[in-house]
Protein backbone atom coordinates (compact mmCIF):
# COMPACT_ATOMS: atom_id res chain seq x y z
CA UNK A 1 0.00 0.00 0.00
CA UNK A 2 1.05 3.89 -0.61
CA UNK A 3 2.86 5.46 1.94
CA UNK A 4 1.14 8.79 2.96
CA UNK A 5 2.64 11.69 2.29
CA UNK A 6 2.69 15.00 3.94
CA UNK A 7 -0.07 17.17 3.78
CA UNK A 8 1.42 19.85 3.37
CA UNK A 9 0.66 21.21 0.20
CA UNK A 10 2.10 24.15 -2.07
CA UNK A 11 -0.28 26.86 -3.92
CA UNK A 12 -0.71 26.02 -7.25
CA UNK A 13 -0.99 28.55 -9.96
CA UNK A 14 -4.06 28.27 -11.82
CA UNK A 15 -5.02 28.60 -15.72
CA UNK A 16 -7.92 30.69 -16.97
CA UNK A 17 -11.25 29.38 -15.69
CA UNK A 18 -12.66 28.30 -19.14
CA UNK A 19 -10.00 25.35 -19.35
CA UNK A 20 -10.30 24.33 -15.62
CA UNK A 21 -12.49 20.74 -15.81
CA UNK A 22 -13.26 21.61 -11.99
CA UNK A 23 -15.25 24.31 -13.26
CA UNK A 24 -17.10 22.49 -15.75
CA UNK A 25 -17.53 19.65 -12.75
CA UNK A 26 -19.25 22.48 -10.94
CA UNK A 27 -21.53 23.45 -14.06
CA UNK A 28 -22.51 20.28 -14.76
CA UNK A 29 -23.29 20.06 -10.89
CA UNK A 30 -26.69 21.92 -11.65
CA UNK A 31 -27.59 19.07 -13.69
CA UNK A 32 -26.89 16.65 -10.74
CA UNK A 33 -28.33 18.29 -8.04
CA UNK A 34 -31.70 18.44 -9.60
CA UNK A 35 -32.05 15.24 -9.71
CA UNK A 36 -32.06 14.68 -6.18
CA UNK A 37 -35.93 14.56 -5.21
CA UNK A 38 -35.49 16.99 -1.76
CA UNK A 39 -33.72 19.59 -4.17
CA UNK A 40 -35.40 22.57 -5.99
CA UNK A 41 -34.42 22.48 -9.82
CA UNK A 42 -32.17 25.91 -10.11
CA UNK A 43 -32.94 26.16 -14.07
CA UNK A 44 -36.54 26.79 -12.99
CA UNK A 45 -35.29 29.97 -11.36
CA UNK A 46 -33.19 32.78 -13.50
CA UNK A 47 -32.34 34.65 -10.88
CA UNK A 48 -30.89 32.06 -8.84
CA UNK A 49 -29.54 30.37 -11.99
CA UNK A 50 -27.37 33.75 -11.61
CA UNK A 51 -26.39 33.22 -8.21
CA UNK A 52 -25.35 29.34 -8.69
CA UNK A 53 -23.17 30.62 -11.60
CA UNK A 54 -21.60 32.93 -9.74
CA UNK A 55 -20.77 30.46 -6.77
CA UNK A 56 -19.52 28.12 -9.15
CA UNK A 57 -17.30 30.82 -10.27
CA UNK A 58 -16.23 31.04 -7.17
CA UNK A 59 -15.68 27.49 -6.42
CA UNK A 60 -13.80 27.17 -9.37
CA UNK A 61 -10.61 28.71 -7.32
CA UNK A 62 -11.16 25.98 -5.10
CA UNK A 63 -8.12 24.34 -6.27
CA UNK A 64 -4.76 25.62 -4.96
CA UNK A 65 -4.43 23.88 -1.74
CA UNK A 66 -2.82 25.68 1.19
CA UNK A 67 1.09 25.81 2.38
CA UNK A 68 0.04 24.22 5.35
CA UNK A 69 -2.80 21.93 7.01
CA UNK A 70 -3.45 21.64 10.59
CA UNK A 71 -4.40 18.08 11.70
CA UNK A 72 -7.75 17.30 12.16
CA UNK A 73 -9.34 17.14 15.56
CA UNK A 74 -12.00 14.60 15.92
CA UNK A 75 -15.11 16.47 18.07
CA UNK A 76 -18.46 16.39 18.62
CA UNK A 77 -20.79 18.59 16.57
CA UNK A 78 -24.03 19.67 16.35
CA UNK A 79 -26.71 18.88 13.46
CA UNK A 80 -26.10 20.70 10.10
CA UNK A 81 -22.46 21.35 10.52
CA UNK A 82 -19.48 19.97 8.75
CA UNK A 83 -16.02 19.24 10.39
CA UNK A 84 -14.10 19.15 7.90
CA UNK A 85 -11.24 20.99 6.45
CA UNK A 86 -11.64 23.00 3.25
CA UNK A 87 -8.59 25.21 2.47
CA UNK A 88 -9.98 27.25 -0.36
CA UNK A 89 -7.67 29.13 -2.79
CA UNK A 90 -7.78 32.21 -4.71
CA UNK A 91 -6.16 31.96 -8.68
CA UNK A 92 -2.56 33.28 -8.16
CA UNK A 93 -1.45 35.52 -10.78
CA UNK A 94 1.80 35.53 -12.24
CA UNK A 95 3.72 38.72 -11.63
CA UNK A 96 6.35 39.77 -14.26
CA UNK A 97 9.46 40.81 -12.00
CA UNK A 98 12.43 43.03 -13.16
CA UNK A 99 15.58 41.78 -11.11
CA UNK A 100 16.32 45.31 -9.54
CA UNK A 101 12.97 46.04 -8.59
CA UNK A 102 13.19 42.13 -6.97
CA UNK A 103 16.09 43.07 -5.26
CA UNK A 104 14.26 46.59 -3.76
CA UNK A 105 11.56 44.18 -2.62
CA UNK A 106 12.04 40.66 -1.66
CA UNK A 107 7.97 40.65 -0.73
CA UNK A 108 7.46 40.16 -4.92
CA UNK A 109 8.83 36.72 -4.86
CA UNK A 110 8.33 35.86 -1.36
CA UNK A 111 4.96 33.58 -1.24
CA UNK A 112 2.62 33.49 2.19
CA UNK A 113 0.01 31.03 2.80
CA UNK A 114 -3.60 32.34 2.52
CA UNK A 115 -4.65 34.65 5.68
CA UNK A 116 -0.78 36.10 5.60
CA UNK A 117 1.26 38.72 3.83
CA UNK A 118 4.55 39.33 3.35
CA UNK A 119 6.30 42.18 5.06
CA UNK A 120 9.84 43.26 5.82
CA UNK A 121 11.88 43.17 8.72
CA UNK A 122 14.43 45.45 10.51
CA UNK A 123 16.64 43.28 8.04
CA UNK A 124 14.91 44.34 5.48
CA UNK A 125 13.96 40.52 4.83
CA UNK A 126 10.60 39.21 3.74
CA UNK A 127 8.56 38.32 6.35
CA UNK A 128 4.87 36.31 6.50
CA UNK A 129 2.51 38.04 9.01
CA UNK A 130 -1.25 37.81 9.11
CA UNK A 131 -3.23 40.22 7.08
CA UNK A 132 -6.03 42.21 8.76
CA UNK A 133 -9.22 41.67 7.49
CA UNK A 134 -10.21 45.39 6.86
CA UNK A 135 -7.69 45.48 4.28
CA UNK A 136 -9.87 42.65 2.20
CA UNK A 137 -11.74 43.62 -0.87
CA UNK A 138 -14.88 44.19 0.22
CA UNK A 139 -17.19 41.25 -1.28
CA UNK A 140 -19.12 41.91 -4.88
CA UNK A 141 -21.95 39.92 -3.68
CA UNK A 142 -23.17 36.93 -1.26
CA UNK A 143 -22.00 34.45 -3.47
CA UNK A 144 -18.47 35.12 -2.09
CA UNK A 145 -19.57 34.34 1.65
CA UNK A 146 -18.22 31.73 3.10
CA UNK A 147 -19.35 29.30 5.98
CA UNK A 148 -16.78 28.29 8.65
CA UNK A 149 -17.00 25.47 10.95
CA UNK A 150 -17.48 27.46 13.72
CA UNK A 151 -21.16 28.33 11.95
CA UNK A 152 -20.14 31.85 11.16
CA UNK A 153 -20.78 33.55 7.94
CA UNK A 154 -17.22 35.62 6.67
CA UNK A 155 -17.59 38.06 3.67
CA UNK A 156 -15.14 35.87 1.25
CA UNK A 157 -12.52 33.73 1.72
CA UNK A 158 -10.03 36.58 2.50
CA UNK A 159 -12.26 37.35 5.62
CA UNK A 160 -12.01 33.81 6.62
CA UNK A 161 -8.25 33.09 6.72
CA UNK A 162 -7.04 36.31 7.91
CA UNK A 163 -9.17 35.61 10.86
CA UNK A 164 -8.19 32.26 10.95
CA UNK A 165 -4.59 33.54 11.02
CA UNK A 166 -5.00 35.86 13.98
CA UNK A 167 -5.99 32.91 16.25
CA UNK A 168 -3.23 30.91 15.31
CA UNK A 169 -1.96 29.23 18.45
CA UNK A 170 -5.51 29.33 20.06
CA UNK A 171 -7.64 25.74 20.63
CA UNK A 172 -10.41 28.42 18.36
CA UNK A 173 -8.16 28.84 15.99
CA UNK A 174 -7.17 25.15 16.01
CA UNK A 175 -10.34 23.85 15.05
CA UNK A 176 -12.00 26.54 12.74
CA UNK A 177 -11.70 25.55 9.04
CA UNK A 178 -13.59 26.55 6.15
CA UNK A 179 -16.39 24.35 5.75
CA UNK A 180 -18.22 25.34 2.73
CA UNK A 181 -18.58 27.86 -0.30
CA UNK A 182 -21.65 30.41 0.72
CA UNK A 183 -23.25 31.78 3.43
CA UNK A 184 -24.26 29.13 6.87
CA UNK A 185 -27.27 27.46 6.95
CA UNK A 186 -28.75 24.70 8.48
CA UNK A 187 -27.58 21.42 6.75
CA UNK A 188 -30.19 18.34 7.52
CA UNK A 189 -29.08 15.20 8.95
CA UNK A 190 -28.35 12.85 6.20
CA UNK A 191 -30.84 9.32 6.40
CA UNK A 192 -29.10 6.70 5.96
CA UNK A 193 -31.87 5.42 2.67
CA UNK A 194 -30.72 9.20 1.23
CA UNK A 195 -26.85 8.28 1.63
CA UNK A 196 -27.41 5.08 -0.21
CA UNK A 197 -28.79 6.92 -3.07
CA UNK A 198 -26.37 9.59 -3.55
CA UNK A 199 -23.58 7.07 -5.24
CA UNK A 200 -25.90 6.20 -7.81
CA UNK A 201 -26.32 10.13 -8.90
CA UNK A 202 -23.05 10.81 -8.10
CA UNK A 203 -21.39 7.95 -10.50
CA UNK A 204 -24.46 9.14 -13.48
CA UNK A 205 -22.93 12.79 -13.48
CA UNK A 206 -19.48 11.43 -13.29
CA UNK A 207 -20.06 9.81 -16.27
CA UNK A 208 -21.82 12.67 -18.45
CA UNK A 209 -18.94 15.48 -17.29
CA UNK A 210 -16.52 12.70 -18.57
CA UNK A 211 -18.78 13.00 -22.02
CA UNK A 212 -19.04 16.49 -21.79
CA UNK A 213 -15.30 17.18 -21.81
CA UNK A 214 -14.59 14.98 -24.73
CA UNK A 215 -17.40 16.58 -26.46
CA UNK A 216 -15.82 20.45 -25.60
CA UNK A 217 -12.17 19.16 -25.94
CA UNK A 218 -11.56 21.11 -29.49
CA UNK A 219 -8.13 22.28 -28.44
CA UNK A 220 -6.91 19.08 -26.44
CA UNK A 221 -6.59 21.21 -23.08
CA UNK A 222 -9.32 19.17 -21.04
CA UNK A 223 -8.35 15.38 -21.51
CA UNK A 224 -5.47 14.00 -22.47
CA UNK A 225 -4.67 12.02 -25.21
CA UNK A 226 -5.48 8.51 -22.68
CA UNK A 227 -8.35 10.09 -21.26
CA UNK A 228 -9.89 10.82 -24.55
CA UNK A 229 -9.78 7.33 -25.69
CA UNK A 230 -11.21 5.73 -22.79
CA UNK A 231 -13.75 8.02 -22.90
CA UNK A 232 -14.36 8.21 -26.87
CA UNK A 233 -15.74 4.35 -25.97
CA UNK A 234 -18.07 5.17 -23.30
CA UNK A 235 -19.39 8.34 -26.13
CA UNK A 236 -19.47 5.89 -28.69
CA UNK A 237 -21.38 3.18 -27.31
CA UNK A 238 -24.98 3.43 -28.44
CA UNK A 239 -25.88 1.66 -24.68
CA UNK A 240 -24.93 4.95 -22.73
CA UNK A 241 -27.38 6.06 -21.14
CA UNK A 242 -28.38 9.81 -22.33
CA UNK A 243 -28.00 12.70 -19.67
CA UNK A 244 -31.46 13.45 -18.05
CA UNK A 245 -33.70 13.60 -15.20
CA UNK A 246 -33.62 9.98 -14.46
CA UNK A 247 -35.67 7.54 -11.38
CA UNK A 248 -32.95 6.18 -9.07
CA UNK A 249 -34.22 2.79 -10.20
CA UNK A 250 -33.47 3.40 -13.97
CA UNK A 251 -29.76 4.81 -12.51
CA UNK A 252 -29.11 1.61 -10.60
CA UNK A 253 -30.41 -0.64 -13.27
CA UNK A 254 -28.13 1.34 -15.95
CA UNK A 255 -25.24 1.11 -13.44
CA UNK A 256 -26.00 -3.17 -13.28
CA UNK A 257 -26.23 -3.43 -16.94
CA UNK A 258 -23.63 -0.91 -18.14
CA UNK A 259 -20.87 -0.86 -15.48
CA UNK A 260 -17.57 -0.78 -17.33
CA UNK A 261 -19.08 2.65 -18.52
CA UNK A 262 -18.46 3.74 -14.82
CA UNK A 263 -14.80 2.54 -14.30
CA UNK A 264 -12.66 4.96 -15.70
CA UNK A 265 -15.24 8.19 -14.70
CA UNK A 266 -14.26 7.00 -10.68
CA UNK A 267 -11.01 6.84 -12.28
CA UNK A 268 -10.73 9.95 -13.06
CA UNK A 269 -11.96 11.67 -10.34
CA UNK A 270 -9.29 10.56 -8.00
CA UNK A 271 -6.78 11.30 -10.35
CA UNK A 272 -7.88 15.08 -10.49
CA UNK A 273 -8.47 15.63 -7.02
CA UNK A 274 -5.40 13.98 -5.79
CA UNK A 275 -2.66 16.26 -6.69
CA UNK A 276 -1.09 18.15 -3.29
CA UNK A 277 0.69 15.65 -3.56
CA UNK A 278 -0.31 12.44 -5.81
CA UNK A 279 0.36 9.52 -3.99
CA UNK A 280 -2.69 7.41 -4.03
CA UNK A 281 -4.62 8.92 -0.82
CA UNK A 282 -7.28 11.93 -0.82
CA UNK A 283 -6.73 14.24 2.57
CA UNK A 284 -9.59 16.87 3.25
CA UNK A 285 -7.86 19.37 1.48
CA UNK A 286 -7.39 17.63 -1.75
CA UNK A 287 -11.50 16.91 -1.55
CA UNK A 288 -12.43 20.47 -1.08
CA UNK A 289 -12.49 21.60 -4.71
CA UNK A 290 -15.62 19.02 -4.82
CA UNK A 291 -17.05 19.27 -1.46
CA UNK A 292 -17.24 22.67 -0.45
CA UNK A 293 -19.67 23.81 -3.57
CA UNK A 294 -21.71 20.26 -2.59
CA UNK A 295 -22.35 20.54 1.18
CA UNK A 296 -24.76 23.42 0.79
CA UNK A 297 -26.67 21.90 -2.22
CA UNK A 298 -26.24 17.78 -0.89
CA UNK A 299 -26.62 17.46 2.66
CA UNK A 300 -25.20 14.07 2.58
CA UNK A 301 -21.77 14.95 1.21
CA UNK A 302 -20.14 14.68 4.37
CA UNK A 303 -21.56 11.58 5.56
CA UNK A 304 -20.58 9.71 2.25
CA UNK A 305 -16.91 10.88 2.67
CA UNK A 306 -17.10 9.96 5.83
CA UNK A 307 -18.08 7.00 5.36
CA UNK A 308 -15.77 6.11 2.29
CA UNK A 309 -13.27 6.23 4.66
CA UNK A 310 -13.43 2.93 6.15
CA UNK A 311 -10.34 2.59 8.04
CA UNK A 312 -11.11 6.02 9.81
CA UNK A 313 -7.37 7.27 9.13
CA UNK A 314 -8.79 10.73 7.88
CA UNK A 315 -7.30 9.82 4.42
CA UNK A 316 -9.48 8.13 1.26
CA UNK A 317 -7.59 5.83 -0.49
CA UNK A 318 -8.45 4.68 -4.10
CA UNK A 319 -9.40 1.73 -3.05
CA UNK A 320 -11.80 3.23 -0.85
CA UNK A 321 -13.32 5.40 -3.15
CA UNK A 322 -13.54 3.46 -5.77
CA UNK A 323 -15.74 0.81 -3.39
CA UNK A 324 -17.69 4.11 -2.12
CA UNK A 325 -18.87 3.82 -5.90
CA UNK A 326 -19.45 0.45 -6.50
CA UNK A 327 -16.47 -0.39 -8.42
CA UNK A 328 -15.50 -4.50 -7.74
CA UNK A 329 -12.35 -4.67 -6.50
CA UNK A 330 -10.70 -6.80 -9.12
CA UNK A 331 -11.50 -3.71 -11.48
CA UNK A 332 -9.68 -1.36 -8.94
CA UNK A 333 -6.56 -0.06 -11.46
CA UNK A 334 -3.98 2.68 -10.45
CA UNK A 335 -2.54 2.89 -13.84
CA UNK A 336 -6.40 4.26 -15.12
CA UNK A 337 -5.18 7.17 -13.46
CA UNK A 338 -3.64 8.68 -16.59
């Protein structure tokens, strides 16, 4: 088995938004949470059509994972909240630097995790300390709001971390993370019949994003070369069951009678959430790009993570999620991580 790695993860800089798949995971998202019966269909609605477009904006920046991750602390919580970790990111943007102008300020190339900047010492050296959050830009709208753990709305992610940052070394500060993209509100208890269901939606829009980015993949910047011909088969085949508003019976009965269509789409999703670093295990970080747009709109998100980690070692390993989805475990393949 893999050997963990640390979870200590670097800030990745990120492309433009239109060529992120994460983004076009959290588009096609729409289409996935209105299939869930409990769930009000968001196309039915322009206005908050808007507002879901705009948070998946957001959650598109979900990716760069943070310098640093504080181990979790198993606890006791209430109903409707989440504990877990979700370091979100903002897109870092590359700055063209001069080497004299470098050399007046060593803050240009000197790189803080999220809730710090970088200032100078006596020594004139570059220095992380943690920002105040007055000097955030104030927030566009409430679909930059974010919900921390500790059930407290923050103004945008910037808000969040430079408070976290200022109770660094506190048991508070120890334990708040950000749990979710948007404002707080109350998040159900998730039944166990409505955790066995959400695999079987789940693996159905796993599927159709996989078809989708083949189908948008004109200049080869979604899938690669592998990917595409795995997935050209699944596009091809005249079985595949068409994208829709389908009964959880016709989605398990497609998933019985179709099921190598669902292999690689698992797959895949591993392979682009574990990243910071790849070795084979998902942390809470590495989730977060997925989960923190999905808690508000699938209350059972955090149970079924929870859950897929069977061993309780706060890590999912492949073969864990791939089980979480009903992949066998003779079909269980590291190399259709490509």
């Amino acid at each position: 088995m893999l050997e963990k790695a640390s979870d200590d993860k670097p800030a990745a800089a990120q492309g433009h938004h239109e060529k992120n798949p994460f983004l076009l995971l959290y588009v096609h998202r729409t289409e996935f949470v209105s299939r869930h019966a409990i769930q009000v269909k968001l196309r039915l609605n322009p206005k908050m059509r808007v507002w879901i477009v705009f948070l998946l904006c957001l959650a598109g920046k979900a990716l760069a994972a943070p310098a640093e991750e504080e181990p979790v602390i198993d606890e006791q919580v209430e109903v409707g909240s989440n504990p877990v970790q979700v370091e979100t990111g903002e897109f870092d943007e590359a700055i063209e630097v001069v080497e004299d102008v470098a050399a007046e300020n060593p803050c240009l190339n000197h790189h803080c995790k999220k809730g710090k900047v970088c200032e100078l010492d006596e020594n004139n050296e570059p220095m992380c300390v943690c920002q105040d959050p007055l000097t955030c830009p104030a927030p566009v709208g409430e679909f930059e709001h974010v919900c921390g753990t500790d059930n407290k709305t923050y103004d945008s992610s910037c808000h969040f971390f430079a408070t976290k940052c200022a109770l660094e070394g506190t048991k508070k500060g120890h334990k708040l993370h950000l749990d979710y993209i948007g404002p707080c509100k109350y998040i159900p208890a998730c039944l166990e019949n409505e955790l066995g269901e959400f695999p079987l939606r789940m693996r159905d829009w796993l599927k159709n994003v996989m078809v989708t980015l083949y189908e948008r993949d004109e200049d080869n910047n979604l899938l690669n070369e592998k990917q595409k011909l795995r997935v050209k088969k699944i596009f091809e085949n005249e079985k595949r069951l068409q994208a829709g508003d389908h009964s959880l019976d016709l989605l398990a009965l497609d998933f019985e009678k179709n099921y190598n269509m669902y292999i690689f789409p698992v797959h895949w999703q591993f392979g682009q959430l574990d990243q910071h670093p790849s070795d084979g295990f998902l942390s809470h970080t590495e989730l977060s790009p997925l989960r923190a747009p999905l808690i508000p709109m699938e209350h059972c998100t955090t149970s079924f993570f929870e859950a897929c980690d069977a061993d309780q070692d706060k890590y999912i390993a492949l073969e864990e999620w791939a089980s979480c989805f009903g992949i066998k475990d003779q079909d269980i393949d590291k190399d259709l991580i490509v």
